[in-house]
Each structure stands twice: as C-alpha cells, then as structure tokens.
C-alpha atoms as a PDB file:
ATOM      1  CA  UNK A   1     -13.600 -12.439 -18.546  1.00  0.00           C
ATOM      2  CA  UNK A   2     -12.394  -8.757 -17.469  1.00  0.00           C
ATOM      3  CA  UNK A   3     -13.376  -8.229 -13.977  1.00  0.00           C
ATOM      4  CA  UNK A   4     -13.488  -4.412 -12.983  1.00  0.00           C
ATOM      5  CA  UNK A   5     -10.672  -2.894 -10.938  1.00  0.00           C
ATOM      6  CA  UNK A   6     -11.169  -0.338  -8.125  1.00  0.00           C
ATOM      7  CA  UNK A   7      -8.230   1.068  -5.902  1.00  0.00           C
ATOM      8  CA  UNK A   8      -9.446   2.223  -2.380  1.00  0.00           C
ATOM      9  CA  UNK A   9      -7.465   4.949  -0.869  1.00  0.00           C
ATOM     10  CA  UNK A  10      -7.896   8.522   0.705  1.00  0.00           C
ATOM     11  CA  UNK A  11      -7.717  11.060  -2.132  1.00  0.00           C
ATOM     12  CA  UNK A  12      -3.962  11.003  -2.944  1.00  0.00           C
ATOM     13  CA  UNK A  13      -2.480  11.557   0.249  1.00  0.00           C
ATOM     14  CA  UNK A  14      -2.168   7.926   1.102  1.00  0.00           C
ATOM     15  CA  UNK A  15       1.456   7.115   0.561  1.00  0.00           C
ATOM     16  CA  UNK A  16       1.021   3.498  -0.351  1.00  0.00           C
ATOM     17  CA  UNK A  17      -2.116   4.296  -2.229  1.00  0.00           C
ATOM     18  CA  UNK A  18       0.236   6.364  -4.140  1.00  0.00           C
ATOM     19  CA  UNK A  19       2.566   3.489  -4.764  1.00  0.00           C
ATOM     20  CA  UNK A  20      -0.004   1.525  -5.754  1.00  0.00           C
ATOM     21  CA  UNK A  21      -1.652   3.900  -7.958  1.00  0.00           C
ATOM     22  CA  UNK A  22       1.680   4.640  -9.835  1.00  0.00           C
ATOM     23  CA  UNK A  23       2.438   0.565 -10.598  1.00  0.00           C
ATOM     24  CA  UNK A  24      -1.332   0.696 -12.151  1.00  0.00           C
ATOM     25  CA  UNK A  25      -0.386   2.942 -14.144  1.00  0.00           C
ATOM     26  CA  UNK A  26       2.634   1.889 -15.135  1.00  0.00           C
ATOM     27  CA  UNK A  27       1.493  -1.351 -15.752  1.00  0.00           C
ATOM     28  CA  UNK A  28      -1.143  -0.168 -17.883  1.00  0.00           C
ATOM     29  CA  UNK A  29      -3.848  -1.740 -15.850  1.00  0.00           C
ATOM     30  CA  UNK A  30      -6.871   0.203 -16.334  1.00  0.00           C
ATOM     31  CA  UNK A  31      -9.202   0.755 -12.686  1.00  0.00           C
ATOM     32  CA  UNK A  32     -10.629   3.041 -11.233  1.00  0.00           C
ATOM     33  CA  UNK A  33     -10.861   4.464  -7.571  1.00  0.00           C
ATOM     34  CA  UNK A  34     -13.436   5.325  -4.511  1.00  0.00           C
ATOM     35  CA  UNK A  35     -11.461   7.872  -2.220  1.00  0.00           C
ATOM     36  CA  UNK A  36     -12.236   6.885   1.411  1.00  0.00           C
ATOM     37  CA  UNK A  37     -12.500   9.054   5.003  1.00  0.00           C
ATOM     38  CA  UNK A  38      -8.934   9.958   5.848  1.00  0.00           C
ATOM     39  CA  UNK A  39      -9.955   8.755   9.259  1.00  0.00           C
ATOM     40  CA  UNK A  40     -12.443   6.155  10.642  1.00  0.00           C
ATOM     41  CA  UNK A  41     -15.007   4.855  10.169  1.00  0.00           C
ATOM     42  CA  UNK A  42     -14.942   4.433   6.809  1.00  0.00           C
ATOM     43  CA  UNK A  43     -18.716   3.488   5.838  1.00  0.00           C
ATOM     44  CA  UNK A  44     -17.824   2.060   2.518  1.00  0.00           C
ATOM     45  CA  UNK A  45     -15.570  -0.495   3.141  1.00  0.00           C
ATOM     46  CA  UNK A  46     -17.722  -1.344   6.164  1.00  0.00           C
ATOM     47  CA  UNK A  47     -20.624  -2.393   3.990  1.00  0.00           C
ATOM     48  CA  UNK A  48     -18.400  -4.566   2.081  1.00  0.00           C
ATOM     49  CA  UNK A  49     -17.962  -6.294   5.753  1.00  0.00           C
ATOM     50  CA  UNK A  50     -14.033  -4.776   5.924  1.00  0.00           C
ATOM     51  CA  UNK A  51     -13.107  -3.634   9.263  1.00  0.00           C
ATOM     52  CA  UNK A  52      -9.538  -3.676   8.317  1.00  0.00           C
ATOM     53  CA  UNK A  53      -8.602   0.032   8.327  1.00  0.00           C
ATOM     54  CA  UNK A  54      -5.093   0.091   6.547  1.00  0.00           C
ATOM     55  CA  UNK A  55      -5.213   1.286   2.866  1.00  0.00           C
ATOM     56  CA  UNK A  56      -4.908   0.848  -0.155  1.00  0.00           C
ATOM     57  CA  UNK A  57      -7.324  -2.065  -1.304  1.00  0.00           C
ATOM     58  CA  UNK A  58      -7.871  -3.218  -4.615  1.00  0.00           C
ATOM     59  CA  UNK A  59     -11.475  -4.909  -5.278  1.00  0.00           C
ATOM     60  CA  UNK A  60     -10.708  -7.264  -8.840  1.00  0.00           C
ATOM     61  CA  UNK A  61     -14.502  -8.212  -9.112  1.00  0.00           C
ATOM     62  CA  UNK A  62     -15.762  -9.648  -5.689  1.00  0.00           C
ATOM     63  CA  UNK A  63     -12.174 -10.401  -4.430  1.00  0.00           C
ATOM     64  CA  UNK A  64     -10.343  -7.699  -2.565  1.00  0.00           C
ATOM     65  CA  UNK A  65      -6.778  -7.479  -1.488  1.00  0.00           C
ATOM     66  CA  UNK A  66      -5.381  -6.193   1.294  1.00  0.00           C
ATOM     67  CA  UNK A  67      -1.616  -4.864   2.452  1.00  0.00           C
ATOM     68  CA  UNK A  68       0.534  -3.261  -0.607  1.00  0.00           C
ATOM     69  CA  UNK A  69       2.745  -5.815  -0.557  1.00  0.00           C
ATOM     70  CA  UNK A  70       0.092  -8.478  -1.546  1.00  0.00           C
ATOM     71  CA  UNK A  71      -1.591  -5.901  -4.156  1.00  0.00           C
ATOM     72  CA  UNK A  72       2.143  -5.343  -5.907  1.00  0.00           C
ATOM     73  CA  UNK A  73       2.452  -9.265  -6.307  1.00  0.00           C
ATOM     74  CA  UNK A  74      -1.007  -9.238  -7.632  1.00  0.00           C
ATOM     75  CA  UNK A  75      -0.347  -6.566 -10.510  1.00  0.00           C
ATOM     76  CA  UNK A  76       2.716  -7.956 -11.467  1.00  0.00           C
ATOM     77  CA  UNK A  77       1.927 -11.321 -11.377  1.00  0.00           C
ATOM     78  CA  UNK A  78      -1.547 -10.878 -13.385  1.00  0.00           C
ATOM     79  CA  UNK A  79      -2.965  -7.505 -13.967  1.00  0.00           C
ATOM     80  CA  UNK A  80       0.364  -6.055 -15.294  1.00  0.00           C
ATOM     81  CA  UNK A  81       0.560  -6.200 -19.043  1.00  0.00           C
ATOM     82  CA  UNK A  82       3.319  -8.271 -20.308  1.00  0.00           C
ATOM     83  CA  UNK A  83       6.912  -6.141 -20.188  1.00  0.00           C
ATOM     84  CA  UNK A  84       5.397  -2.962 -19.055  1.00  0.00           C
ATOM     85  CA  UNK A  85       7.150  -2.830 -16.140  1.00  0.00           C
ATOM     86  CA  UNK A  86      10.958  -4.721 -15.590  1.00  0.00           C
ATOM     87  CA  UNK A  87      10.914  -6.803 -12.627  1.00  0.00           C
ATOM     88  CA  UNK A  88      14.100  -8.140 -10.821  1.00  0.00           C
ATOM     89  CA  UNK A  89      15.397 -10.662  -7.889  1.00  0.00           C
ATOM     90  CA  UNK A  90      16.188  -7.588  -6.244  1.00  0.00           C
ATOM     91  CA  UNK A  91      12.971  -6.312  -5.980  1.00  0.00           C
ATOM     92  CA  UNK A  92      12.187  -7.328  -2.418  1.00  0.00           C
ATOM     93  CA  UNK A  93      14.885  -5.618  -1.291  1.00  0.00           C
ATOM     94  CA  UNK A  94      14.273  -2.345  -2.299  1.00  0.00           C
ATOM     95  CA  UNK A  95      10.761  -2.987  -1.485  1.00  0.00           C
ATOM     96  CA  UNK A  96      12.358  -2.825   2.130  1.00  0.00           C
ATOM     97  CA  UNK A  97      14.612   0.214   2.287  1.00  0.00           C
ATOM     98  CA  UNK A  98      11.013   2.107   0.992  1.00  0.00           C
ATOM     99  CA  UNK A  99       9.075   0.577   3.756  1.00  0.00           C
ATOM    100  CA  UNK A 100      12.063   1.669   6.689  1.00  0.00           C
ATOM    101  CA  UNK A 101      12.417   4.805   5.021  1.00  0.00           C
ATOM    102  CA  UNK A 102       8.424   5.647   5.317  1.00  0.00           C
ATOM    103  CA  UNK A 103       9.096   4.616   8.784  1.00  0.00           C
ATOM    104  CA  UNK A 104      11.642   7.237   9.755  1.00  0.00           C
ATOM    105  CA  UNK A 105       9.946   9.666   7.416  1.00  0.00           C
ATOM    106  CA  UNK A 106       6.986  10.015  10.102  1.00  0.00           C
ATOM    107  CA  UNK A 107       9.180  12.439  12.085  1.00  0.00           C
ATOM    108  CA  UNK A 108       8.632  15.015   9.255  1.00  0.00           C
ATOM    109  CA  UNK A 109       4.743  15.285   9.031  1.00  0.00           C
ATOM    110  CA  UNK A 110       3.311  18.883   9.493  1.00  0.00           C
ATOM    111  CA  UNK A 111       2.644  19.726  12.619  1.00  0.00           C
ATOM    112  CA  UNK A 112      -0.483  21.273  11.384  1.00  0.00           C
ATOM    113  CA  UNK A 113      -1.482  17.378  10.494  1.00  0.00           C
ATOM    114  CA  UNK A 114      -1.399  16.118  13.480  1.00  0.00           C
ATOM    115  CA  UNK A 115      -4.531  17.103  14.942  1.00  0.00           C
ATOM    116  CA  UNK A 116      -6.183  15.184  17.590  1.00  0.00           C
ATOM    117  CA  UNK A 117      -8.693  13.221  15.455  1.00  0.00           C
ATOM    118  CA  UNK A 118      -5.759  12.321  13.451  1.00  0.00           C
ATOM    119  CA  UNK A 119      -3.342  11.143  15.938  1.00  0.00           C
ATOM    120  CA  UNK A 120      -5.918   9.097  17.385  1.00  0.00           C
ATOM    121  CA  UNK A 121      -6.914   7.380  14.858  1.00  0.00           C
ATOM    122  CA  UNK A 122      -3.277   6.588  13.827  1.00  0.00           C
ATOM    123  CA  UNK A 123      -1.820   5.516  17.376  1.00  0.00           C
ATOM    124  CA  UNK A 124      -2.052   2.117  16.831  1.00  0.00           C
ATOM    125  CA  UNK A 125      -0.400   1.460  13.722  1.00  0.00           C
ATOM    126  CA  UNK A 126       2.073   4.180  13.898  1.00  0.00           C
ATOM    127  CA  UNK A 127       2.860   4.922  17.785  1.00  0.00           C
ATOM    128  CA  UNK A 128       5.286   7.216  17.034  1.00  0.00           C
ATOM    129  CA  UNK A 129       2.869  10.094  16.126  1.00  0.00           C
ATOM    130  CA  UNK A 130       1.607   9.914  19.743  1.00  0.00           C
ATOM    131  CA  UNK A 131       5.124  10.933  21.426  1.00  0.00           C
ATOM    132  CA  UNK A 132       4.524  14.115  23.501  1.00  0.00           C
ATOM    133  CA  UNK A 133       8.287  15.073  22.115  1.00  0.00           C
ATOM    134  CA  UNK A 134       7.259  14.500  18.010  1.00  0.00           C
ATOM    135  CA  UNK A 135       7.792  18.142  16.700  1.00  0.00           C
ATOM    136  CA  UNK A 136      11.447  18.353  18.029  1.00  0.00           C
ATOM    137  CA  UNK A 137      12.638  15.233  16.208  1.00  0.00           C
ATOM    138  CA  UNK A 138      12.106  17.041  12.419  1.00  0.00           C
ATOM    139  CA  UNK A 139      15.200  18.263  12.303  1.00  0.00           C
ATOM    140  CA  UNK A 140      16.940  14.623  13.166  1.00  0.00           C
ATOM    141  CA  UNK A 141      14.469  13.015  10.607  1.00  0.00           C
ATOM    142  CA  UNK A 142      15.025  15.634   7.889  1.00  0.00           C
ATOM    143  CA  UNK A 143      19.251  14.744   8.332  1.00  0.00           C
ATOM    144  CA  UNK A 144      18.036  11.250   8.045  1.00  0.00           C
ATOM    145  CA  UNK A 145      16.281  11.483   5.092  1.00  0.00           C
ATOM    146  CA  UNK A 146      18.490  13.858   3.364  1.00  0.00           C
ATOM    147  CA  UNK A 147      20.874  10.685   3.839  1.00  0.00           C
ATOM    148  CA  UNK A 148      18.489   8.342   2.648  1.00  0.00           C
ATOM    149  CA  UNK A 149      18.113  10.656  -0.828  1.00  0.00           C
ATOM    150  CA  UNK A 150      21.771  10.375  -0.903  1.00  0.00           C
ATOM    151  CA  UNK A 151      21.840   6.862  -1.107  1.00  0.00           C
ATOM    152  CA  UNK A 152      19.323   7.065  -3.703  1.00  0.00           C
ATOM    153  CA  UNK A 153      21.250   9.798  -6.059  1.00  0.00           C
ATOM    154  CA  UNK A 154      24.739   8.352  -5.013  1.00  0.00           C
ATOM    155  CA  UNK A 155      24.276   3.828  -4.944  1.00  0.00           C
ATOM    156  CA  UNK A 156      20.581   3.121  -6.945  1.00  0.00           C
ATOM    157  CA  UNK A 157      21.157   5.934 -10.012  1.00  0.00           C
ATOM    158  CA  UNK A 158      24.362   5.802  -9.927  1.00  0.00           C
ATOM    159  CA  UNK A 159      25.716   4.104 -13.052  1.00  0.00           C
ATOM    160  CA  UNK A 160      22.281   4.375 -14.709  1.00  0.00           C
ATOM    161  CA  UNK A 161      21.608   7.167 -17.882  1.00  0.00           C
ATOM    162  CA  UNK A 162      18.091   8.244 -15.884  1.00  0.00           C
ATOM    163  CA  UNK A 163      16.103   8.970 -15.064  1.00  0.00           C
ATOM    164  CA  UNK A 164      14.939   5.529 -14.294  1.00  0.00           C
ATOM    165  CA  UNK A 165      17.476   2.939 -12.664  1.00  0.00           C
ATOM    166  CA  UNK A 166      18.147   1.074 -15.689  1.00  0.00           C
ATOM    167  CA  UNK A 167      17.719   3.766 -18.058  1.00  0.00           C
ATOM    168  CA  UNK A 168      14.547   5.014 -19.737  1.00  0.00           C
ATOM    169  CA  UNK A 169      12.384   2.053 -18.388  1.00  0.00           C
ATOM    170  CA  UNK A 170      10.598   2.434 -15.101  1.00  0.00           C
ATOM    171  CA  UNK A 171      11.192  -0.829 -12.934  1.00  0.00           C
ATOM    172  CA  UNK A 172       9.085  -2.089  -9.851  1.00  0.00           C
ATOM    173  CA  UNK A 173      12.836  -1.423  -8.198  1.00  0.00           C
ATOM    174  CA  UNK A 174      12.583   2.352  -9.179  1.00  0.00           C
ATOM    175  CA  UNK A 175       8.561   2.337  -7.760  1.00  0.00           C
ATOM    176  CA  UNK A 176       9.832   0.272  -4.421  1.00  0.00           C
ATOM    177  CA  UNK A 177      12.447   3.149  -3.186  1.00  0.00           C
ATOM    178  CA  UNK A 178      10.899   6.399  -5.145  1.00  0.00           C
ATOM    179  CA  UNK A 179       6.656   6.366  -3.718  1.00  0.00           C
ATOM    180  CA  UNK A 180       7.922   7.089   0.127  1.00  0.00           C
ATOM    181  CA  UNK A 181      10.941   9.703  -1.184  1.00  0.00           C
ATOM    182  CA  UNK A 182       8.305  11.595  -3.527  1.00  0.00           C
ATOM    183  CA  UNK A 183       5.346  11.350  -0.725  1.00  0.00           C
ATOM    184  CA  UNK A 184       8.562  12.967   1.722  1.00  0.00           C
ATOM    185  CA  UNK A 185       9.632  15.525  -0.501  1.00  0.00           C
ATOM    186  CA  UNK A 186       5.836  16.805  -1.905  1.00  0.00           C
ATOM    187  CA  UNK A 187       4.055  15.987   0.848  1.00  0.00           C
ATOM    188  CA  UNK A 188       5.463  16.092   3.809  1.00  0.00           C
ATOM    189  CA  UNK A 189       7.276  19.338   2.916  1.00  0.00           C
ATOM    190  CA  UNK A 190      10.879  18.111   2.366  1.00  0.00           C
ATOM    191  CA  UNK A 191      11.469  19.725  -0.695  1.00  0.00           C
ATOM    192  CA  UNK A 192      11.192  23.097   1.131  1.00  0.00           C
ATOM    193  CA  UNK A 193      14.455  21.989   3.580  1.00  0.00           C
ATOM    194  CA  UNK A 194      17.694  22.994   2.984  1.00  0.00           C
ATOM    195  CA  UNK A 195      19.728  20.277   0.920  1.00  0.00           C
ATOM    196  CA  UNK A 196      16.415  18.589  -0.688  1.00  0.00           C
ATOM    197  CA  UNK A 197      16.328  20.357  -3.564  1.00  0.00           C
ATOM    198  CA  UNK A 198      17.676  19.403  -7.630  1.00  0.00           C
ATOM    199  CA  UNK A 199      20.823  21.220  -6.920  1.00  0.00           C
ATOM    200  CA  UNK A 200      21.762  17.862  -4.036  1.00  0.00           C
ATOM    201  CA  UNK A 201      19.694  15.475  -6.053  1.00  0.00           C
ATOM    202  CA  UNK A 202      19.707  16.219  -9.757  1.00  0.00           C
ATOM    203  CA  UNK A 203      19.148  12.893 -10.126  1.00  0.00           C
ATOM    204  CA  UNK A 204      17.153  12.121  -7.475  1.00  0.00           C
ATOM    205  CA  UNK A 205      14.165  14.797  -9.273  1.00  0.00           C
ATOM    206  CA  UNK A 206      14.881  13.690 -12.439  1.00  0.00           C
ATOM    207  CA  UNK A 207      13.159  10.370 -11.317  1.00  0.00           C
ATOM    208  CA  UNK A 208      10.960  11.923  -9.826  1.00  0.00           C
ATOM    209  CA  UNK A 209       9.434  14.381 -12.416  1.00  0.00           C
ATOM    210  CA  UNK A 210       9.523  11.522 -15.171  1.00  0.00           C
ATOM    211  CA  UNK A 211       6.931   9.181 -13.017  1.00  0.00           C
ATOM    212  CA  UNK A 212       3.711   8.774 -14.923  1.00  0.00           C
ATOM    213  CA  UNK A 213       0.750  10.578 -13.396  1.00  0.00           C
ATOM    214  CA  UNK A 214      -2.046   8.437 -12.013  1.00  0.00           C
ATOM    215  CA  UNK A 215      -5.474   9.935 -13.156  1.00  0.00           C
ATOM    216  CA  UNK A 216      -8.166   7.312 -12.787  1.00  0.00           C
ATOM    217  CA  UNK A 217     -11.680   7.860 -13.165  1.00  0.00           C
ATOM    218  CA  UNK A 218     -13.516   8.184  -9.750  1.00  0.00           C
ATOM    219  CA  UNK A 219     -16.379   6.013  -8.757  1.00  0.00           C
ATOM    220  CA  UNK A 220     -18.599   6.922  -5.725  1.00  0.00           C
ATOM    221  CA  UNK A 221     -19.548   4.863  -3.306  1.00  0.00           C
ATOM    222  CA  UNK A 222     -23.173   3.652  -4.089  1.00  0.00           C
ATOM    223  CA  UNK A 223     -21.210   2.691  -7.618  1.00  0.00           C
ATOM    224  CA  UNK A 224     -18.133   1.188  -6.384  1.00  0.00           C
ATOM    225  CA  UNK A 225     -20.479  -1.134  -3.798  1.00  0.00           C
ATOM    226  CA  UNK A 226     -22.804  -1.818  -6.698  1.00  0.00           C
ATOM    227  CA  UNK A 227     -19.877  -3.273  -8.400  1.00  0.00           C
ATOM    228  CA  UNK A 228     -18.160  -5.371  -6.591  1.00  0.00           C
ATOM    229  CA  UNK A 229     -21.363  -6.691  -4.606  1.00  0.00           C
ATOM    230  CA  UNK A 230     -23.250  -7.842  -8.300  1.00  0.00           C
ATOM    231  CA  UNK A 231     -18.898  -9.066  -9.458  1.00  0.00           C
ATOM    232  CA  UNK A 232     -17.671 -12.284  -9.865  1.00  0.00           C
ATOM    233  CA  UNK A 233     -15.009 -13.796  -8.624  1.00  0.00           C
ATOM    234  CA  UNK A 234     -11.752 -13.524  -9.931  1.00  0.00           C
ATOM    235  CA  UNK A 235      -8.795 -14.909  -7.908  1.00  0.00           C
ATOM    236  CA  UNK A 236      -8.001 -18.911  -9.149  1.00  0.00           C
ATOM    237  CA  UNK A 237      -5.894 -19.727  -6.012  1.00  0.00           C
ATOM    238  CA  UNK A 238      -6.875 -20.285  -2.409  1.00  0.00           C
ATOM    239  CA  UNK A 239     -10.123 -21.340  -2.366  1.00  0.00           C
ATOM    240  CA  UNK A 240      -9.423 -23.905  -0.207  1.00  0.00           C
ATOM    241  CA  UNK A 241      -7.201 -24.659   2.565  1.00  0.00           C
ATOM    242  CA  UNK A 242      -3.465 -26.013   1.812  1.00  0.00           C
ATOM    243  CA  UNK A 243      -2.310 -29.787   3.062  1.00  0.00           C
ATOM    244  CA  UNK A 244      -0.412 -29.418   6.091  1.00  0.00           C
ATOM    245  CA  UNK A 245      -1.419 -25.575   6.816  1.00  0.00           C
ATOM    246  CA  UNK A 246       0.270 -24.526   9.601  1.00  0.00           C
ATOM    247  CA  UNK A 247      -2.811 -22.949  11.214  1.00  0.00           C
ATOM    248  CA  UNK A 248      -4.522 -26.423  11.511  1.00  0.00           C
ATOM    249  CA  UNK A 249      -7.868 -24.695  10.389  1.00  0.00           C
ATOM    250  CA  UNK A 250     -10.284 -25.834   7.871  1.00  0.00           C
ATOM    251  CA  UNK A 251     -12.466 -24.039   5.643  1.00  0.00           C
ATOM    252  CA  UNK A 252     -15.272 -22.447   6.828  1.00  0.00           C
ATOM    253  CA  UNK A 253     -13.857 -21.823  10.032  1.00  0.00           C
ATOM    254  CA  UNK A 254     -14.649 -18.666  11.776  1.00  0.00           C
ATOM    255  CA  UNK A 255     -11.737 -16.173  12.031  1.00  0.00           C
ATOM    256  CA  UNK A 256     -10.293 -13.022  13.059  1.00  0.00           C
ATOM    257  CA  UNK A 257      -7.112 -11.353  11.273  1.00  0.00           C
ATOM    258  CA  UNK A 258      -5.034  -8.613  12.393  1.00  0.00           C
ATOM    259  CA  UNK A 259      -2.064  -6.781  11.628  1.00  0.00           C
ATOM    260  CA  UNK A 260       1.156  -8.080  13.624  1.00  0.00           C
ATOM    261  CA  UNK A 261       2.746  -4.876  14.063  1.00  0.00           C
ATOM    262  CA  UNK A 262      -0.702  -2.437  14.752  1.00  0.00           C
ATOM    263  CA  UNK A 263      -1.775  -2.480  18.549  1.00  0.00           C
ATOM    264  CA  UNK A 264      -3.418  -5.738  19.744  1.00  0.00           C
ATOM    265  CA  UNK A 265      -7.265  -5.936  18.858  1.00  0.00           C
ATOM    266  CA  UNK A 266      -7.385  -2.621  17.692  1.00  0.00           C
ATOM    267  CA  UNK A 267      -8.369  -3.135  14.680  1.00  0.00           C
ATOM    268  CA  UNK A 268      -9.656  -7.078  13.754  1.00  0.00           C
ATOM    269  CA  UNK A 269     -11.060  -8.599  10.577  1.00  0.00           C
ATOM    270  CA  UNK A 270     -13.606 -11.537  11.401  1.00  0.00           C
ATOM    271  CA  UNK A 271     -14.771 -13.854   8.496  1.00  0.00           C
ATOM    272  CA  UNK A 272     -14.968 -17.305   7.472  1.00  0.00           C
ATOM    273  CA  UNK A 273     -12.109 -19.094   6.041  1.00  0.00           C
ATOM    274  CA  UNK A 274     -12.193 -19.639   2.473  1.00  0.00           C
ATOM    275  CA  UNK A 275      -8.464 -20.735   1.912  1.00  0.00           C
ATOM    276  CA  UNK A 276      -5.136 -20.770   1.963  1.00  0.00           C
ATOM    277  CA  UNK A 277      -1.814 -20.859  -0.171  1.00  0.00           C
ATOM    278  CA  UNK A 278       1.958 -20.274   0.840  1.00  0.00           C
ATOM    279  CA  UNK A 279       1.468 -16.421   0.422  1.00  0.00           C
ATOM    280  CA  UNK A 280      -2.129 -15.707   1.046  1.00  0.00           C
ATOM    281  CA  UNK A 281      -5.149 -16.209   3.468  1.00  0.00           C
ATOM    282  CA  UNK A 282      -8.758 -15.464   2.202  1.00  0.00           C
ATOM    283  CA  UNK A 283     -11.910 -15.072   4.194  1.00  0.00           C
ATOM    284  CA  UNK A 284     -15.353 -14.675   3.253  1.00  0.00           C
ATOM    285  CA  UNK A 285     -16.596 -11.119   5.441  1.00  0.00           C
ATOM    286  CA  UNK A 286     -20.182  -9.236   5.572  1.00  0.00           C
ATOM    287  CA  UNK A 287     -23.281 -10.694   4.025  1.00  0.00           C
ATOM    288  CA  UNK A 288     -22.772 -10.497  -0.079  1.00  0.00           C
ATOM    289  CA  UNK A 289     -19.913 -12.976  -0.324  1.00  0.00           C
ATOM    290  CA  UNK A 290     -16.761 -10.454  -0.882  1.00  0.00           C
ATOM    291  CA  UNK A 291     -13.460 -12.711  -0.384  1.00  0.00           C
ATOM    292  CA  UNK A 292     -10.762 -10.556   1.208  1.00  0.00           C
ATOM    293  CA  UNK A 293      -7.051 -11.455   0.786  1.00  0.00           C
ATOM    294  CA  UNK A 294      -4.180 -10.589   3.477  1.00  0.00           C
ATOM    295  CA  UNK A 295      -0.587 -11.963   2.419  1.00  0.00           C
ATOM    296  CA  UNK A 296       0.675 -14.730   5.177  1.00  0.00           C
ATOM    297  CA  UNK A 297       3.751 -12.430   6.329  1.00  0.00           C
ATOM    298  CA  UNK A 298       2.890  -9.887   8.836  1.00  0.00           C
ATOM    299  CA  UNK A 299      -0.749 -11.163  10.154  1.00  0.00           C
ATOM    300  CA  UNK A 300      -2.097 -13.309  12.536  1.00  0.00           C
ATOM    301  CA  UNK A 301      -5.538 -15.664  12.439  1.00  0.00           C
ATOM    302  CA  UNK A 302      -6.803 -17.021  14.938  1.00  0.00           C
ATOM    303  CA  UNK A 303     -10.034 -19.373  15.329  1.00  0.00           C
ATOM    304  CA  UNK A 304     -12.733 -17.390  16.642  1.00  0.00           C
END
C-alpha cells in the first residue's frame, strides 16, 4: 500500500528542509509539502498534537518523523528508489562536517533577519543569535567558511570528474556537506563576499548548479491534516518496546521528549509510548492517533 508523503518545513528557507527536500528528490520519492509559520506557534502541527518546533517533518501516512537525521535514514532505507542515490560507510561523517559547518555558518545571517520575533523564538536552540556582539563576528565566520568551501573544492572534489563527488552521480555524501554550503552561499548572502565566488570554487558551483530542483506540489493545511488524520500507518518497526530498553519504560507510558542540545523545557513533546528500537522512540501525541518518531541520539524521555 502507498501511503502519502508530506514534508513540513517553512517555505524554502529552512536549511534542513532544504536538505531534505533535495534527497526526495533525488531519490525520486514523490511527496508533497505544507509550508509552516517561520516562527511559533505553528497551528498545524499543533493539531496533529506536535509541540516539537524543529523542522523538517515528514508525515508517511499517520507516522511522522522527526530530526533530519532520522528522516535521511528513513528515505534511504525505504522511500528511496533502489540505486537512485549511492550511499557509502562514509556517509555519517560527512553528515557531520555539514551539521558543524551550519553551526559556524550562523555568524553570517543578515542582520536584517534577526529581528526580535525571530531571535526569540530561536534562543533556545541556537543561543548564539542572542549575543549582544553577533553582527561583528561576520567577518570571522565568512574567513571560516571561505575555509570550509576550500576543503570542499580542495579534499571532497578533488580527484572526482564533477560535478558530483564520484562523478556524474549525486551521493547522500555530496547532499551531507553541499545543503548547509548552498543555504550559506544563496541564502545567507555568501556568494556576494569576496573569495565565494566560481573564480575560488569552480568546483565548488559546479556542484552546486547541477543539484536537482525540488518542486513539490503544495498542500494546505485543512488538506495536509485531512490526510494524515484519515492515513494509515506505515512504519513496521517499534511498535513496541525493546527487551532490556535502557529507559526501563513500558508501552503506554506517559512521556515527554526533548531535544538534548535546545534549552531545558523549552520546548517538550508529551505522548504515550508506543515503542522502541536501537535507533528510534515513537509516541502516540494529540487525540487522532498520529505516531511521532525522534531518533535515540540527541533526545531525552522521561516518564511523565
């Protein structure tokens, strides 16, 4: 049975909704998406029963996935069609160097971003775009990233004939290190500095300008909650909880989840515990039975 995909995200600003977006694609997974309030609250998801506030999230009939990392091993794994995109051992690590380059990236957003409603609603995930001192670090972040690109032109597309990594074949590798180095250089304004431009990284663009564009069809909200309200199920792991788990919970167990690295209780997703595996924890949240899944590293449950 096909269960219908939707990608939650905030228009295409989101720069792990982009990532996530360009995998679909790649992958030739057909969904669609449901753009979301760039800032809380974010009505949608709340009538779903998701107080989580990071994004993306991909709904695959009544289940819905949280964290990028979790949604990645979910396309590859079993949305991706087989071969469409060329996964490697080394995938995890370049899945790294993206997420500490976003990171030290946040130094360069537009000043003209950072308004009050935004910074407040970012604070505690992202502390850094509270510091009274923010605008004078571009310069030090631009040097950094201009480094970072170098690493990219210089070590990863090196010995490669482009513009992908490994040729003419776009990789989960290529989509790890590329989303947060795109999002820098369109986004954030990079391209316009000094030394980010195709003359420094011939290669570097090349990569860039061959990615396939994401252009799913939108679904609003009253059709996006239809959906995945009236779905079915579609995840065939972790409906219950695992011998020996750790957490020394059993199913049905009220919860609460949160982020490990966003500020304590900011930002807390209660539900009942459906199950567990060695990568995932699933809860049941609101009152229509949609099963939310947050990968094990990087969160903490607790018994409510």
């Amino acid at each position: 049975m096909s269960h219908p995909i939707i990608h939650f995200d905030y228009e295409d600003f989101s720069p792990y909704g982009q990532k996530t977006k360009l995998l679909l694609t790649a992958a030739s997974v057909k969904y669609k998406k449901c753009d979301q309030p760039v800032v809380l609250p974010r009505p949608d998801l709340e009538a779903l029963g998701i107080t989580y506030r990071r994004i993306p999230l991909l709904a695959v009939g009544k289940d819905v996935y949280a964290d990028s990392a979790l949604i990645i091993d979910l396309i590859t794994s079993k949305l991706a069609k087989s071969g469409a995109v060329a996964t490697s051992p080394a995938d995890k690590a370049f899945e790294t160097w993206g997420n500490v380059t976003f990171v030290e990236m946040l130094g360069i957003i537009p000043s003209q971003a950072l308004t009050p409603e935004f910074v407040k609603d970012r604070e505690t995930i992202f502390p850094l775009v509270k510091r009274s001192d923010l605008k004078s670090l571009r310069p030090s972040t631009v040097a950094g990233f201009q480094s970072r690109c170098r690493e990219v032109e210089e070590r990863f597309l090196a010995n490669g004939s482009g513009p992908f990594m490994n040729g003419e074949k776009l990789s989960l590798a290529d989509i790890h290190f590329i989303w947060c180095v795109r999002w820098g250089m369109k986004d954030l304004g990079a391209a316009n500095e000094a030394g980010c431009g195709k003359d420094a990284f011939p290669k570097l663009w090349k990569l860039i300008e061959s990615l396939p564009p994401a252009e799913p069809e939108v679904l609003g909200s009253e059709e996006a909650l239809k959906t995945i309200k009236g779905g079915e199920y579609s995840a065939d792991g972790a409906t219950s909880v695992m011998k020996g788990d750790p957490l020394g919970l059993s199913a049905g167990t009220p919860v609460t989840i949160e982020s490990a690295d966003a500020k304590p209780g900011a930002h807390v997703q209660v539900g009942k515990l459906v199950g567990t595996s060695h990568s995932e924890v699933v809860l049941e949240v609101g009152n229509d039975g949609v099963r939310l899944h947050f990968p094990r590293i990087g969160y903490i449950v607790r018994a409510q």
